[in-house]
Protein backbone atom coordinates (compact mmCIF):
# COMPACT_ATOMS: atom_id res chain seq x y z
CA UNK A 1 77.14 119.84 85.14
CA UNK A 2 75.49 121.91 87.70
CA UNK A 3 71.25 122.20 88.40
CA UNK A 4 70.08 125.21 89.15
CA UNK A 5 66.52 124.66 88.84
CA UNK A 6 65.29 126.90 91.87
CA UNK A 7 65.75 129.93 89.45
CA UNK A 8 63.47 132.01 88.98
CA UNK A 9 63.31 132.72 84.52
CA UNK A 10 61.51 135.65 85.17
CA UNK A 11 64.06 137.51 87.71
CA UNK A 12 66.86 135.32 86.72
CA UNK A 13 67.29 136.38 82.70
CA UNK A 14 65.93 139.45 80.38
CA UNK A 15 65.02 138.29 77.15
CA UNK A 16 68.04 138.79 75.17
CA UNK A 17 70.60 137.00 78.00
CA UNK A 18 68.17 134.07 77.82
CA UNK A 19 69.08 133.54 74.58
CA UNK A 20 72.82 133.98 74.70
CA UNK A 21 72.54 131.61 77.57
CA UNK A 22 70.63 129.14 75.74
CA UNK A 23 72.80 129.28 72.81
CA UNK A 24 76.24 129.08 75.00
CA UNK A 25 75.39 126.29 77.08
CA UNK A 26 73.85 124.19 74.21
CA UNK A 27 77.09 124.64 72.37
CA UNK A 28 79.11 123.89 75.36
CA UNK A 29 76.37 119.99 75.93
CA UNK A 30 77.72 119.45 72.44
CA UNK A 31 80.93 119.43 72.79
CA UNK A 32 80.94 117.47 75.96
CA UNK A 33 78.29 115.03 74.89
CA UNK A 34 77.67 115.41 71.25
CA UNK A 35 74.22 116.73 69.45
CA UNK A 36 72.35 113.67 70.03
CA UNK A 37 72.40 113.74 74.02
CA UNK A 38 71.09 117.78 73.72
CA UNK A 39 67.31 118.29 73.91
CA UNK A 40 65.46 121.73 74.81
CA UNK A 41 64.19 119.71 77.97
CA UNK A 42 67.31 118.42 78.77
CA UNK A 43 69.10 122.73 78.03
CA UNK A 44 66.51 124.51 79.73
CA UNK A 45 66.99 121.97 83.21
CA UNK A 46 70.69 122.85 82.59
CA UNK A 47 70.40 126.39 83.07
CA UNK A 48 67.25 126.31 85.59
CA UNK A 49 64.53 127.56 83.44
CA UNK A 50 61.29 125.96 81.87
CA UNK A 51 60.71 124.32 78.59
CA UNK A 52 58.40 126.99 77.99
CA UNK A 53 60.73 129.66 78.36
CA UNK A 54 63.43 127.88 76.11
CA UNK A 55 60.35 127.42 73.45
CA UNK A 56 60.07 130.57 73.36
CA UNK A 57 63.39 131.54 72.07
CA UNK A 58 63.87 128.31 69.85
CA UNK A 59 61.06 126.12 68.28
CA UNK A 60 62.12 122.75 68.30
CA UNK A 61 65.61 121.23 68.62
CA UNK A 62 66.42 121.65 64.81
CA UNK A 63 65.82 125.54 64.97
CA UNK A 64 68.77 125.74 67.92
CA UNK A 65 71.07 123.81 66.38
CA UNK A 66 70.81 125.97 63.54
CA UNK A 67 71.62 129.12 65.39
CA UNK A 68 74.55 127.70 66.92
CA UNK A 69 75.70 126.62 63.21
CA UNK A 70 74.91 130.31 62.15
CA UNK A 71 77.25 131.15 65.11
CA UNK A 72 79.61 129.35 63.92
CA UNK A 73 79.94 130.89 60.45
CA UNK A 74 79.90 134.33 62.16
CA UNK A 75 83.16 133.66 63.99
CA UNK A 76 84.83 132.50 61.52
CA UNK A 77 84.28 135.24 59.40
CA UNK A 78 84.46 137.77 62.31
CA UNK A 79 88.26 136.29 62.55
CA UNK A 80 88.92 136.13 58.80
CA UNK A 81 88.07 139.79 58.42
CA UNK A 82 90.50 140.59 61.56
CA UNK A 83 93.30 138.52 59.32
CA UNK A 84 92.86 140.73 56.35
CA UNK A 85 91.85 143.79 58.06
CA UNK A 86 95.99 143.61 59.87
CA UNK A 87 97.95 146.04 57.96
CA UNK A 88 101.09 144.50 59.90
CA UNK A 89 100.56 141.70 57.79
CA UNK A 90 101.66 141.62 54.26
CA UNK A 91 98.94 139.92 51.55
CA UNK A 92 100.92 136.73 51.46
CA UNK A 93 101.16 136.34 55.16
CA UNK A 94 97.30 137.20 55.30
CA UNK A 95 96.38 134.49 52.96
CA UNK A 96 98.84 132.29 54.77
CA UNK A 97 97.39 132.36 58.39
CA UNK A 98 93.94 132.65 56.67
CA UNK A 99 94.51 128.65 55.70
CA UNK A 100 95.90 127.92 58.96
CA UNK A 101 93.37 129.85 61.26
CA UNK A 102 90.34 127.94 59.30
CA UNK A 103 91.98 124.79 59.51
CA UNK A 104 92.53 125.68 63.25
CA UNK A 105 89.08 126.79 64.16
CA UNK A 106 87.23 123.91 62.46
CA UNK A 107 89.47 121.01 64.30
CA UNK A 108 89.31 122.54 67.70
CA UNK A 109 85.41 123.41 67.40
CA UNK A 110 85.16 119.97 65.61
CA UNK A 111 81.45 119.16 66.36
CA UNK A 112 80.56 122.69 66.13
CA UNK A 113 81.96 121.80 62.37
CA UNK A 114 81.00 119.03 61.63
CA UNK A 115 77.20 120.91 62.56
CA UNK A 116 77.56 124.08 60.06
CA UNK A 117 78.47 121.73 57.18
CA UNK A 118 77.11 118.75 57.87
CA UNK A 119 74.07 116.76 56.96
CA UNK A 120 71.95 117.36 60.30
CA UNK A 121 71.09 120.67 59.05
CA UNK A 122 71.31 120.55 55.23
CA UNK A 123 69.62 117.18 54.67
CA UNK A 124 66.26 117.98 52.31
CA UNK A 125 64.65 114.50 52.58
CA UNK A 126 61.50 115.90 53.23
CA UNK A 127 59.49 118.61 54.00
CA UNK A 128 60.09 118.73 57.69
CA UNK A 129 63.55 118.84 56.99
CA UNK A 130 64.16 122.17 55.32
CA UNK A 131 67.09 123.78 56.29
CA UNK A 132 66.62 126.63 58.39
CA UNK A 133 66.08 130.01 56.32
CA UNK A 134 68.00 132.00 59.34
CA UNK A 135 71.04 129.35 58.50
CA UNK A 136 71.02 130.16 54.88
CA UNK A 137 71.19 133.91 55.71
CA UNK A 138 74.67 133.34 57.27
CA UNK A 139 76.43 130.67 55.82
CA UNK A 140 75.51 132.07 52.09
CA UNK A 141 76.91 135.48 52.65
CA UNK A 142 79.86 133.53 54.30
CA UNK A 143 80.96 131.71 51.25
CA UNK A 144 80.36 135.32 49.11
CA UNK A 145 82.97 137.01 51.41
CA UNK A 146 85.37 134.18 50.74
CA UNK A 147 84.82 134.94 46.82
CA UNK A 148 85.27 138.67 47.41
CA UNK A 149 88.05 137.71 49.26
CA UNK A 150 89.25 135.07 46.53
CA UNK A 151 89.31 138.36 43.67
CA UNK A 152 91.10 140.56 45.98
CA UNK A 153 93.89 137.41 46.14
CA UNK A 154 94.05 137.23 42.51
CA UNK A 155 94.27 141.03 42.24
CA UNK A 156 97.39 141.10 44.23
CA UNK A 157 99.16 138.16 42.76
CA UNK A 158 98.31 135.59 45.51
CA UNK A 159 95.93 133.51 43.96
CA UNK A 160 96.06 132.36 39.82
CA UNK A 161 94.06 135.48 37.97
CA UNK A 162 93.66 132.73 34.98
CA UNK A 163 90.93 131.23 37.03
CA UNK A 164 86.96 132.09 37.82
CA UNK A 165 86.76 133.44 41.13
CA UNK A 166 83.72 131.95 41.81
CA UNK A 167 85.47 127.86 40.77
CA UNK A 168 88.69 128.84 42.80
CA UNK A 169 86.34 129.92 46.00
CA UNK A 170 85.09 126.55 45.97
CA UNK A 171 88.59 124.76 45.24
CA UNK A 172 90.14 126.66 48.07
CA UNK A 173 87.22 126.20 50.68
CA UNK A 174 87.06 122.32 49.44
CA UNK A 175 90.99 121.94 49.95
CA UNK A 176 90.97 123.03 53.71
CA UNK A 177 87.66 121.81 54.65
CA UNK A 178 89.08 118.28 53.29
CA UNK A 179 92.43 118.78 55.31
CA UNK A 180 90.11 119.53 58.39
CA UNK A 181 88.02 116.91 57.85
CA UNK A 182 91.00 114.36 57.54
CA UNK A 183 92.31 115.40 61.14
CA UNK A 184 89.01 115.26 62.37
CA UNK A 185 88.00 111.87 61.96
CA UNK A 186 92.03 111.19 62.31
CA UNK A 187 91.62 108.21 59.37
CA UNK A 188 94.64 109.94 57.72
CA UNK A 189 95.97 112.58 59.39
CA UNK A 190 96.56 113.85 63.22
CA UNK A 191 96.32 117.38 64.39
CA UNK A 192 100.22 117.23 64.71
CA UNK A 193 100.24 117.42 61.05
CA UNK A 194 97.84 120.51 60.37
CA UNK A 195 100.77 123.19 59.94
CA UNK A 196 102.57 121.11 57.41
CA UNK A 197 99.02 120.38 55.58
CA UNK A 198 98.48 123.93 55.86
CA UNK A 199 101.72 125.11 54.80
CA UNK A 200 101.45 123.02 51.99
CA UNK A 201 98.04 124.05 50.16
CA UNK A 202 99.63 127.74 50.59
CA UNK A 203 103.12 126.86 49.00
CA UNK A 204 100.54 124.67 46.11
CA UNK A 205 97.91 127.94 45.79
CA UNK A 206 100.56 130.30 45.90
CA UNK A 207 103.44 128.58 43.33
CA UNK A 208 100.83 128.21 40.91
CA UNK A 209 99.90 132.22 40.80
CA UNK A 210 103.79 132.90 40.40
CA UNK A 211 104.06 130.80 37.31
């Protein structure tokens, strides 16, 4: 990975691109090295700027590796919302490449994954260890759009209308994030298998509404 230390932060970034640059080529350290080789020292010689200007933007290591998480939930809802926004599609092929697209997005960003849901940023062992209030403000809101999402389903026949919203949310979210976390740490699955996994929680979801 390049140096470019001779820049100049000043001349070099306005406030706002700092950030974005920041935020890009952290996420970019973790997937080539994982989150325990990224440091704000180690980012900010990366891009060329000082540890004070990186500082400035994020506080300490935990606060940037919470707005990449928050990211991360923003994309995936930015691309669920383009799935059931298509009018081409019909509700059962929405739902369908709604399984398959999270399944998708959460194996090939895996350690971008395994960072939104995992227990580097929701651990509460102590009081330094609060997760991160800007975090909560996007991942929350992300789970309520999947139970919005859920009652539309079950008003259109998709999903069982027997069932609370609110339990079959969490069943849903809990069956793909499993499936995605099998592939992931490949103990029992291989991504070779995700459309047949996929395919298969939307023939289960989708038999038992019709019954």
């Amino acid at each position: 990975m390049s140096q470019s230390k001779t820049k100049n932060p000043s001349s070099s970034y306005h406030h706002g691109d700092l950030r974005s640059s920041l935020l890009s080529t952290a996420t970019s350290m973790i997937s080539e090295q994982g989150i325990e080789a990224l440091s704000l020292r180690k980012l900010a010689e990366c891009i060329g700027v000082s540890r004070t200007a990186a500082y400035h933007h994020f506080k300490d290591k935990n606060d940037l590796l919470s707005a990449i998480a928050a990211q991360g939930f923003t994309r995936w809802q930015t691309q669920a919302e383009q799935i059931f926004s298509n009018e081409q599609l019909s509700d059962e092929e929405k739902y369908q490449q709604f399984v398959h697209y999270y399944v998708q997005f959460a194996t090939q960003n895996a350690d971008i994954y395994k960072l939104m849901f995992g227990s580097t940023l929701w651990k509460k062992e102590s009081e330094n260890q609060h997760t991160s209030q800007s975090l909560i403000n996007v991942a929350y809101p992300s789970f309520q759009f999947q139970v919005e999402m859920t009652k539309t389903w079950q008003s259109k026949g998709i999903l069982p209308q027997s069932e609370s919203s609110l339990r079959l949310a969490q069943v849903t979210w809990a069956t793909l994030h499993g499936i995605a976390q099998l592939v992931i740490d490949g103990i029992y699955a291989d991504a070779s298998q995700i459309d047949e996994m996929c395919q298969c929680a939307v023939n289960l979801f989708i038999s038992h509404a019709k019954k």
